[in-house]
Structures are given as structure tokens and as C-alpha cells.
N, C-alpha and C. Protein backbone atom coordinates (compact mmCIF):
# COMPACT_ATOMS: atom_id res chain seq x y z
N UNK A 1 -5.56 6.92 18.01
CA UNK A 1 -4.58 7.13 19.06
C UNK A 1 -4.76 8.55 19.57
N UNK A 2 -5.04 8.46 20.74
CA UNK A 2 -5.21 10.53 21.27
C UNK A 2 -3.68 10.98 21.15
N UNK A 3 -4.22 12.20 20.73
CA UNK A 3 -2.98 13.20 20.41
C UNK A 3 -1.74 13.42 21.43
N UNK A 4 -1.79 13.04 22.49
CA UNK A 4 -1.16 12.91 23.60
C UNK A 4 0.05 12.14 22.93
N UNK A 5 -0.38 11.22 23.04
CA UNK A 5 0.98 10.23 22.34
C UNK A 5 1.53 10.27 21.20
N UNK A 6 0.53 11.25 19.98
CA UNK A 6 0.77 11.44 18.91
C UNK A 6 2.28 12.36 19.29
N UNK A 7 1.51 13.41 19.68
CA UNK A 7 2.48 14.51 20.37
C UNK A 7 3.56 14.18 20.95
N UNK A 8 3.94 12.97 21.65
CA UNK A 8 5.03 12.24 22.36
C UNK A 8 5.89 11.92 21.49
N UNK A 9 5.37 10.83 20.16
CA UNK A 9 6.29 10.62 18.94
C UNK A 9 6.40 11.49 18.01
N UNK A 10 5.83 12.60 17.89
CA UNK A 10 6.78 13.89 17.26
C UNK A 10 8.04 14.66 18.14
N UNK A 11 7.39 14.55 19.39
CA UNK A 11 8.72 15.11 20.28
C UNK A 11 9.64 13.98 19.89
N UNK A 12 9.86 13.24 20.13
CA UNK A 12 10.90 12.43 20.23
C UNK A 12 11.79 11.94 18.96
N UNK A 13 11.04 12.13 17.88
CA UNK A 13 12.00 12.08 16.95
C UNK A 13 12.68 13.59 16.51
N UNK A 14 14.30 13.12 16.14
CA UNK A 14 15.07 14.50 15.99
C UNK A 14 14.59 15.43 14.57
N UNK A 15 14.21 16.22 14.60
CA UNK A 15 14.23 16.39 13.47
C UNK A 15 15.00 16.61 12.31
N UNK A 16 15.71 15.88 12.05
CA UNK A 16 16.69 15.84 10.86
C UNK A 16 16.90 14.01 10.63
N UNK A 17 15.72 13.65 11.74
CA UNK A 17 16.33 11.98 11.50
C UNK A 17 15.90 11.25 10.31
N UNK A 18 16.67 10.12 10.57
CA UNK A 18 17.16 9.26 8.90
C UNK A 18 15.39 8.17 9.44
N UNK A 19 14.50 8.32 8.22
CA UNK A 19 13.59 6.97 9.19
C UNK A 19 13.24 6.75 7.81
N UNK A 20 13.57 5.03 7.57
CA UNK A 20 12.85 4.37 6.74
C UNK A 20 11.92 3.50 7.16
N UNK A 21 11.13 3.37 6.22
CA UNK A 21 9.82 2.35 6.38
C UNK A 21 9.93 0.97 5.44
N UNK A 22 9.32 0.09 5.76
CA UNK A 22 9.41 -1.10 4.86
C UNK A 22 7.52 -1.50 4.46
N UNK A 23 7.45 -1.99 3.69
CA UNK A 23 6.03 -2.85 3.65
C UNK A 23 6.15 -3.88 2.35
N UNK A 24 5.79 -5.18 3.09
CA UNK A 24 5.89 -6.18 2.11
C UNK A 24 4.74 -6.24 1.72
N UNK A 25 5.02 -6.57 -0.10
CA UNK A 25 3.65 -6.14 -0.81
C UNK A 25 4.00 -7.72 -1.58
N UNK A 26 2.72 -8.31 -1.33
CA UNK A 26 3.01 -10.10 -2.17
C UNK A 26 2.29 -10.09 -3.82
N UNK A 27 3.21 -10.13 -4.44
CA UNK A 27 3.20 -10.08 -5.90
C UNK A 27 3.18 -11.72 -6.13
N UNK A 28 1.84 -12.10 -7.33
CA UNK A 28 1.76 -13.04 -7.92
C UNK A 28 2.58 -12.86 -9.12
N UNK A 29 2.94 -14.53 -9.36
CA UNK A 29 4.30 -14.47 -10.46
C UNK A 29 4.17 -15.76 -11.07
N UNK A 30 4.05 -15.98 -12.35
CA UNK A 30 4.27 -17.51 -13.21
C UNK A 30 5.63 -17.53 -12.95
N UNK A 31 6.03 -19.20 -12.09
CA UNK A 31 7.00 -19.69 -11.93
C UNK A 31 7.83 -20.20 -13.24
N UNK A 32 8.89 -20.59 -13.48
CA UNK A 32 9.55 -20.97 -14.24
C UNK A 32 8.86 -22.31 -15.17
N UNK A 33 8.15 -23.13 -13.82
CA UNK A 33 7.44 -24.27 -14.09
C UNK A 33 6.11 -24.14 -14.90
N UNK A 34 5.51 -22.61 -14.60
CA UNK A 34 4.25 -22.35 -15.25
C UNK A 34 3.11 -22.59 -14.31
N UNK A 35 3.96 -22.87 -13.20
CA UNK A 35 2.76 -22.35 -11.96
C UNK A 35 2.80 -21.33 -10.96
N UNK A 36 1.85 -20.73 -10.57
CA UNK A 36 1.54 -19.16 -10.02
C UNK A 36 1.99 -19.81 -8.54
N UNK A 37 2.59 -18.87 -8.39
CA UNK A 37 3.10 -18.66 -6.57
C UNK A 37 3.40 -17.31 -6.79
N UNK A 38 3.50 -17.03 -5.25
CA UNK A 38 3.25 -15.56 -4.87
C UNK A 38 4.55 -15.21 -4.22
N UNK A 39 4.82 -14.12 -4.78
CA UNK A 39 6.60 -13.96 -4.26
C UNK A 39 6.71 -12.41 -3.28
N UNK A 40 6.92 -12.09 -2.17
CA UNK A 40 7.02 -11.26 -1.07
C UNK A 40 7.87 -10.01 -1.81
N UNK A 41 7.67 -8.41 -1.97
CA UNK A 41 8.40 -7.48 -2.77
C UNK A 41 8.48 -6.62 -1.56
N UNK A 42 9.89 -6.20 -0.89
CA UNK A 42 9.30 -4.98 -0.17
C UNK A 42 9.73 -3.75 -0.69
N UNK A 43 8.81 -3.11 -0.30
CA UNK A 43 8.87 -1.47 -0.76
C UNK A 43 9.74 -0.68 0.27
N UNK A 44 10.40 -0.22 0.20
CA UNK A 44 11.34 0.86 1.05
C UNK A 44 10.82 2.35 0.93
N UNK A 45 10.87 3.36 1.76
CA UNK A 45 10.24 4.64 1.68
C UNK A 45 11.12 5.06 3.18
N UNK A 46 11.54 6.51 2.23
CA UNK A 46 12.84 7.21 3.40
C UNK A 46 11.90 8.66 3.55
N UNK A 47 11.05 9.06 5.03
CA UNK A 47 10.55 9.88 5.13
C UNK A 47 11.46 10.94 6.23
N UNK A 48 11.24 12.42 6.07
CA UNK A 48 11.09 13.42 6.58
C UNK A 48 10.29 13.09 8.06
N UNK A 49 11.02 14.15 9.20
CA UNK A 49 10.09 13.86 10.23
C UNK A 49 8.41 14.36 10.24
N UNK A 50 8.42 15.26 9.67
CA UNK A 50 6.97 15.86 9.06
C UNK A 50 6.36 14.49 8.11
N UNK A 51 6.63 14.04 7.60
CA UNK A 51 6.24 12.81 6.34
C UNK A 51 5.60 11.74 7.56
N UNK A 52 6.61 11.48 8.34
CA UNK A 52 6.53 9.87 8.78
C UNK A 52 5.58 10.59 10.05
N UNK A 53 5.52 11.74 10.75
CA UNK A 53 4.16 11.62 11.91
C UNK A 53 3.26 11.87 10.85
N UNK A 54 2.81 12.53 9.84
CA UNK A 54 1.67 12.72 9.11
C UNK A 54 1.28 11.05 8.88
N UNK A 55 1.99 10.99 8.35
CA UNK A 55 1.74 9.11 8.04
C UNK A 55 1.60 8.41 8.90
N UNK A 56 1.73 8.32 10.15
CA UNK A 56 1.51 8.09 11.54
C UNK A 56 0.14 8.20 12.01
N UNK A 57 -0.43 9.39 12.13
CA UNK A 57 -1.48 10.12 12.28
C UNK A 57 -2.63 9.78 11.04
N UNK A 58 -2.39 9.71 10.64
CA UNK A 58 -3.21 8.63 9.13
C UNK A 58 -3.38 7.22 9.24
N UNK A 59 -2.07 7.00 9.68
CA UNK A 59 -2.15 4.82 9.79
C UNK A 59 -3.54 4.66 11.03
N UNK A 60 -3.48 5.90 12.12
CA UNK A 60 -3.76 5.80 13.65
C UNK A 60 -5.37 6.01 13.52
N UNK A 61 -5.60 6.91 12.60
CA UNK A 61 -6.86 7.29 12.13
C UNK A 61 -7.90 6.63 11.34
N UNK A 62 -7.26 5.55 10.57
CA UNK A 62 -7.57 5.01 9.77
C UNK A 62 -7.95 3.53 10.28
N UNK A 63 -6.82 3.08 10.78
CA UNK A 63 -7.13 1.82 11.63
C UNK A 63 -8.15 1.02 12.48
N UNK A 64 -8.87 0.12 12.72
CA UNK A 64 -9.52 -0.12 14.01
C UNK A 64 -8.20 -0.27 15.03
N UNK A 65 -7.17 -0.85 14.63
CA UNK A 65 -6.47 -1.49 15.83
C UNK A 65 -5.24 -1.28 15.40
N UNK A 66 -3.99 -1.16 16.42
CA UNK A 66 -2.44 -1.37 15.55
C UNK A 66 -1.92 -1.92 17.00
N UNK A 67 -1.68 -3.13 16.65
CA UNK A 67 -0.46 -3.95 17.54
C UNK A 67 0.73 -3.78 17.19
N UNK A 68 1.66 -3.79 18.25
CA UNK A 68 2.93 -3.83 18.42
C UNK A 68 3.45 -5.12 18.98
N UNK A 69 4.82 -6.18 18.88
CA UNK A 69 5.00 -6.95 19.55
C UNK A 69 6.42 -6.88 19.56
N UNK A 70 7.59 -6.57 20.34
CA UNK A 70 8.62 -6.27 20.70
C UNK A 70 9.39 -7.17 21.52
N UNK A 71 10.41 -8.52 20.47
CA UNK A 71 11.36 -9.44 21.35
C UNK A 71 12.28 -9.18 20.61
N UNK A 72 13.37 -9.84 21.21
CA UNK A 72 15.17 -9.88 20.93
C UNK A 72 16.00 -8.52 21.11
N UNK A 73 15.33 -7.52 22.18
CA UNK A 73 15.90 -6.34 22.32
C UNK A 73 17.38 -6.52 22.07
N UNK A 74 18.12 -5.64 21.62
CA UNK A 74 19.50 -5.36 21.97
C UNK A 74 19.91 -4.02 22.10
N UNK A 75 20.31 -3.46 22.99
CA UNK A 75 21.09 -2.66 22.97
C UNK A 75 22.32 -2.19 23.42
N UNK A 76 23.26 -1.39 22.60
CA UNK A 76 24.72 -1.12 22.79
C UNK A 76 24.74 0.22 22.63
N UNK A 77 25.81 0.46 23.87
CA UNK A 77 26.37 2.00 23.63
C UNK A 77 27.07 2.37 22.42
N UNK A 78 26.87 3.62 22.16
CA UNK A 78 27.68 3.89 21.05
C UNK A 78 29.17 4.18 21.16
N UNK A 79 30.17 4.30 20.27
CA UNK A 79 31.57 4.78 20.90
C UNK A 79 31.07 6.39 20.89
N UNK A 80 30.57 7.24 19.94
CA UNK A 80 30.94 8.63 20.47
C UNK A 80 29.62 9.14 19.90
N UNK A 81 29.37 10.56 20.70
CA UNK A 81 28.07 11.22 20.65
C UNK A 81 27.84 11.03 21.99
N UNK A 82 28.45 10.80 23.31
CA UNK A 82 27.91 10.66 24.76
C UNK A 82 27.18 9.51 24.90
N UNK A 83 25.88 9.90 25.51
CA UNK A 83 25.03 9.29 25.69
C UNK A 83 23.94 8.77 24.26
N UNK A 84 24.77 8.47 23.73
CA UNK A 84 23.84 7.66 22.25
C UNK A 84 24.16 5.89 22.02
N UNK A 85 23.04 5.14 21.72
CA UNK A 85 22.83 3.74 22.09
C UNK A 85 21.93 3.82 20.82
N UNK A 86 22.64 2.59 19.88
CA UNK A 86 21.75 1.55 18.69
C UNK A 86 21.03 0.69 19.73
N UNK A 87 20.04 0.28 19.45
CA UNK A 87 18.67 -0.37 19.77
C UNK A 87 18.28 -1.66 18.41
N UNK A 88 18.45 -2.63 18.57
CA UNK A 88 18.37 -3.74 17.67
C UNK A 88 16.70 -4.08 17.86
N UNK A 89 15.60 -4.40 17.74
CA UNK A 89 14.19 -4.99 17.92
C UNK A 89 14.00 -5.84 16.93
N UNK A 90 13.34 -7.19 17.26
CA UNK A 90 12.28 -7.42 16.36
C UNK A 90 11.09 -7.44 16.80
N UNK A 91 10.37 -6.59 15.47
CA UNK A 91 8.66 -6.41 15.67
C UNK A 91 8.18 -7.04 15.12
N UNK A 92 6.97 -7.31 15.08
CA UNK A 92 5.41 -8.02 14.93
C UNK A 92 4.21 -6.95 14.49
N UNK A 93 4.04 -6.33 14.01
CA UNK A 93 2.98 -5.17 13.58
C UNK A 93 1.80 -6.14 13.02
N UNK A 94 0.50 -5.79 13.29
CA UNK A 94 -0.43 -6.37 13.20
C UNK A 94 -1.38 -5.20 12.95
N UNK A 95 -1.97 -4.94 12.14
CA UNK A 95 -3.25 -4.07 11.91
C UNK A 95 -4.29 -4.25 11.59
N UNK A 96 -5.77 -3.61 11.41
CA UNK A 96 -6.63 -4.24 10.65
C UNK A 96 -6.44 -4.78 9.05
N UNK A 97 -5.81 -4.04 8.56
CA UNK A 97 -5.54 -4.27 7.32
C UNK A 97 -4.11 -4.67 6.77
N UNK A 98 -3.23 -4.74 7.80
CA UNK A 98 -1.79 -5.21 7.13
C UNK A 98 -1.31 -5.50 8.49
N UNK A 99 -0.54 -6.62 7.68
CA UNK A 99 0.65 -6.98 9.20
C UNK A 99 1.76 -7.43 8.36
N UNK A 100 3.35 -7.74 9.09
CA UNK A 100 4.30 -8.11 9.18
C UNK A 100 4.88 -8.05 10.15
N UNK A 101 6.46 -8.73 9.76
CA UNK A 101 7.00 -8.69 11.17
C UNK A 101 8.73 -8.45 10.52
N UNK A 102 9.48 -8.46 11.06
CA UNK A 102 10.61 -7.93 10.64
C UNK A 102 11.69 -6.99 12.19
N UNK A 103 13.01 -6.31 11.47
CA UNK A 103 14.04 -5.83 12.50
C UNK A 103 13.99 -4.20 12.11
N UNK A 104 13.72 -3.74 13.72
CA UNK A 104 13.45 -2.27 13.58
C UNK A 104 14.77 -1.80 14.67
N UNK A 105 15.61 -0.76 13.81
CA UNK A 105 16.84 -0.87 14.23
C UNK A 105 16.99 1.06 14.37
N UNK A 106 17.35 1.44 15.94
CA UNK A 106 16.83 3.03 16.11
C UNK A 106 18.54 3.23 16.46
N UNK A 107 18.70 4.55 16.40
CA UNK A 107 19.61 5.21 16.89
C UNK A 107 19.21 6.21 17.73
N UNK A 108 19.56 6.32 19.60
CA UNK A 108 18.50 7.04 20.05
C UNK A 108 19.50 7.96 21.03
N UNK A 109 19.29 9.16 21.25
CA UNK A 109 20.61 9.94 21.82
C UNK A 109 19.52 10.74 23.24
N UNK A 110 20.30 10.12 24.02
CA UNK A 110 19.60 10.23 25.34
C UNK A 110 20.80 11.26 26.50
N UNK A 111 21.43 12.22 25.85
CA UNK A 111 22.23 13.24 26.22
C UNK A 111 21.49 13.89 27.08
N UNK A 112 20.09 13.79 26.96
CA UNK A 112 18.83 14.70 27.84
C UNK A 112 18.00 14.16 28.54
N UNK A 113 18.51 13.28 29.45
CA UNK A 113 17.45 12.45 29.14
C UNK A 113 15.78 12.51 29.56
N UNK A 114 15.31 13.80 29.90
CA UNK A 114 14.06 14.38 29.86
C UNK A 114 13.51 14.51 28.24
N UNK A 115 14.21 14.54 26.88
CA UNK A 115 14.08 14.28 26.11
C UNK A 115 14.88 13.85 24.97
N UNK A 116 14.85 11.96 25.17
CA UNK A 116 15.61 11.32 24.36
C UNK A 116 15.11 11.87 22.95
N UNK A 117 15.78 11.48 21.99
CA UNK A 117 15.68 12.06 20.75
C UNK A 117 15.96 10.67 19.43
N UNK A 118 15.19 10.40 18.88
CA UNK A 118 15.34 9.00 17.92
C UNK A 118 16.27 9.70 16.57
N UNK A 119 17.57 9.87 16.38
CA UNK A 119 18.46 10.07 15.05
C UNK A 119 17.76 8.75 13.74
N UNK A 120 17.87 8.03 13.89
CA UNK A 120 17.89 6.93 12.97
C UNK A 120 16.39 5.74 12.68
N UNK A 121 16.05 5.76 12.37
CA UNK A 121 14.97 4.73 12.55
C UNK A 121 14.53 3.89 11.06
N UNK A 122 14.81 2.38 11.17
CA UNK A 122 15.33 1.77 9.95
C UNK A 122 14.15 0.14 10.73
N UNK A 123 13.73 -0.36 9.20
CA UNK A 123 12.73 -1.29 9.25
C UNK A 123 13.37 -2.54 8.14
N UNK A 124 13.54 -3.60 8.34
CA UNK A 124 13.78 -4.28 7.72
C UNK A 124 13.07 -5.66 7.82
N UNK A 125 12.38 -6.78 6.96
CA UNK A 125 11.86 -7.60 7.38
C UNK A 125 12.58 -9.19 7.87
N UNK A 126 13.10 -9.19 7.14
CA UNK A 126 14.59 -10.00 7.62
C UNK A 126 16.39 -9.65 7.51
N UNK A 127 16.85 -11.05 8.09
CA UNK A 127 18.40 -10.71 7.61
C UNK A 127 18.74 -10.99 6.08
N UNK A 128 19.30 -10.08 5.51
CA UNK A 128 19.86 -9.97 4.56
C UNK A 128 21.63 -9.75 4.34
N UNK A 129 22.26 -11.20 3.79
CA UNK A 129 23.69 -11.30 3.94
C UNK A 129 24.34 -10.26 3.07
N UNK A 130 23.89 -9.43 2.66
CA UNK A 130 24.58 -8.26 1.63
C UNK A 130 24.66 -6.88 2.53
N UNK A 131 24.11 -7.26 4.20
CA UNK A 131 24.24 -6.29 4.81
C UNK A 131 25.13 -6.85 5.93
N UNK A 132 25.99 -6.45 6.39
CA UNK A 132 26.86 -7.02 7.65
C UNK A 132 27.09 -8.38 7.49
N UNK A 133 26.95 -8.55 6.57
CA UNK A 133 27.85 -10.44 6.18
C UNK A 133 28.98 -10.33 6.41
N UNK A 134 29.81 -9.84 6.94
CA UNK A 134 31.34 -10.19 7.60
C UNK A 134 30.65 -10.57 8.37
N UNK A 135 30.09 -10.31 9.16
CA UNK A 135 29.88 -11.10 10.67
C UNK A 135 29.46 -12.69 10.53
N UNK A 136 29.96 -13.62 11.32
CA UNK A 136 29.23 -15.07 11.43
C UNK A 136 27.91 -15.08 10.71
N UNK A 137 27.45 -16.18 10.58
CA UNK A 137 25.45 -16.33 11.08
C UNK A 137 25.50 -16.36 12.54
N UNK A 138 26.19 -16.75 13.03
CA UNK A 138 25.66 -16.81 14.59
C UNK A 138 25.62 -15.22 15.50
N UNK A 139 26.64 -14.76 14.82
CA UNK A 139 26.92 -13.20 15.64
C UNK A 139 25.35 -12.51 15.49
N UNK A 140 24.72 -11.82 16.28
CA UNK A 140 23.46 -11.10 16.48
C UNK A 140 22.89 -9.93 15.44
N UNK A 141 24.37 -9.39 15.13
CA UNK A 141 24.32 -8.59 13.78
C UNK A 141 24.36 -8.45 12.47
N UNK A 142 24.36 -10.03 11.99
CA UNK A 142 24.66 -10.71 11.15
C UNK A 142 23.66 -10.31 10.17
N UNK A 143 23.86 -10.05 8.74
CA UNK A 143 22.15 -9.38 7.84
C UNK A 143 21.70 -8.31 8.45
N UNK A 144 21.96 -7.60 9.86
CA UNK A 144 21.27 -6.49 10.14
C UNK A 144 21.68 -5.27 9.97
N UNK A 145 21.36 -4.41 9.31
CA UNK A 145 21.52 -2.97 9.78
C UNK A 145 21.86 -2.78 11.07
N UNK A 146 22.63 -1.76 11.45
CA UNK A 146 23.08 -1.43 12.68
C UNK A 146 23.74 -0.76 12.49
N UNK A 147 24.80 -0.19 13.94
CA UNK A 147 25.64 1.33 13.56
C UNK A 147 26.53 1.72 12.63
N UNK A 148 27.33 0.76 12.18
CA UNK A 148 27.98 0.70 11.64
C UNK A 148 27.95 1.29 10.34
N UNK A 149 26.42 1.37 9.72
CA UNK A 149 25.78 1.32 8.20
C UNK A 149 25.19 2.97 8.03
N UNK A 150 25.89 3.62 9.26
CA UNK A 150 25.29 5.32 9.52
C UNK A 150 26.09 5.72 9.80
């Protein structure tokens, strides 16, 4: 990735922001039955803005290719902080060497807006009812991280 854009996603994240990462790592496991199936583990990792562009700049370097695929936008204003809006996504990441897909959930404060600023940045691969389970299944926020959880 030329440094141009590298340089774009260091500007833009705040530096003091909250950013976790996810990566599902598939662990083989003797079933109860005594047969091997492979069970999905994800790893969680809470980086520093220095941590997560270094690691950035490494994934970018390392890679032949890194896809992005971005549906079910949502976004809502926040009640306070001005101009600050949660951002709901689900992504599709595809690389040479790893892919998943999962809900990438930003907190982004656009008070400037010559330079928005990312507070929050949170990866999850699905809904999980131990997170925002008051809500329906049907409600949009339902299993997700979102503002509420910051």
C-alpha cells in the first residue's frame, strides 16, 4: 500500500483510540463422540495507535493482496460530543493468507471535518447475545457492540 494512504490512516485515527482486532484461529478438537471437527477460537488484541498502524504497515507489506468488502452500513448520530456518529459495518476481509468476515463497529468524531478522527474501532465476527441482548433478534443492534458498550 503507498505511504500516502498509510499516512491517511494514521492521521485519522485519534490518538488515544480504543481499537480492537479480532482473528479467527480454527482449532482441531476430539468431539465428545471421538470424532475430530474443527471448532472456530477468536483471538481478541486491544492495540495502541502506534501498535495497530505498525501492524497495518506489516499486514500491507507482507501481503500480495488485501480486500475489503463493506455491506449493512449503519449509521447514527451520537447524543453528545457534537458532531460524533457510531458507524455499524459488516466486513469481508480477504487476504493472501487469511480471510474472514464479521461486524466492524467505529466511533468517528467529525467536529473537523477536514479531519475526522476514528475514537473507537472494534471487530467482531458475529452477533453474540451476551452483548446487547436486551434488544429483540430483529432490532439491528442486537449481539452487537455499539455505543452504548463505550
Amino acid at each position: 500500500m503507498p505511504s500516502k494512504k498509510l499516512d491517511y490512516l494514521e492521521g485519522v485515527f485519534d490518538d488515544n483510540a480504543v481499537i480492537i482486532t479480532g482473528t479467527v484461529m480454527k482449532r482441531p478438537e476430539v468431539a465428545d463422540n471421538g470424532q475430530m471437527q474443527i471448532n472456530e477460537v477468536v483471538k481478541y488484541n486491544k492495540y495502541s495507535k502506534d501498535e495497530y498502524i505498525k501492524k497495518l504497515k506489516n499486514t500491507f507489506a507482507t501481503q500480495e493482496f488485501v480486500n475489503l468488502r463493506f455491506t449493512d452500513n449503519d449509521v447514527t448520530m451520537m447524543g453528545a460530543g457534537g458532531e460524533t456518529f457510531s458507524i455499524q459495518i459488516h466486513q469481508d476481509y480477504y487476504s493472501s493468507t487469511y480471510c474472514d468476515t464479521g461486524y466492524l463497529f467505529l466511533i468517528v468524531d467529525i467536529n473537523d471535518p477536514e479531519k475526522p478522527l476514528i475514537k473507537v474501532r472494534t471487530w467482531q465476527p458475529n452477533r453474540d447475545p451476551s452483548i446487547n441482548g436486551n434488544y429483540p433478534k430483529s432490532h439491528p443492534d442486537y449481539g452487537l457492540i455499539g455505543p452504548g458498550n463505550f
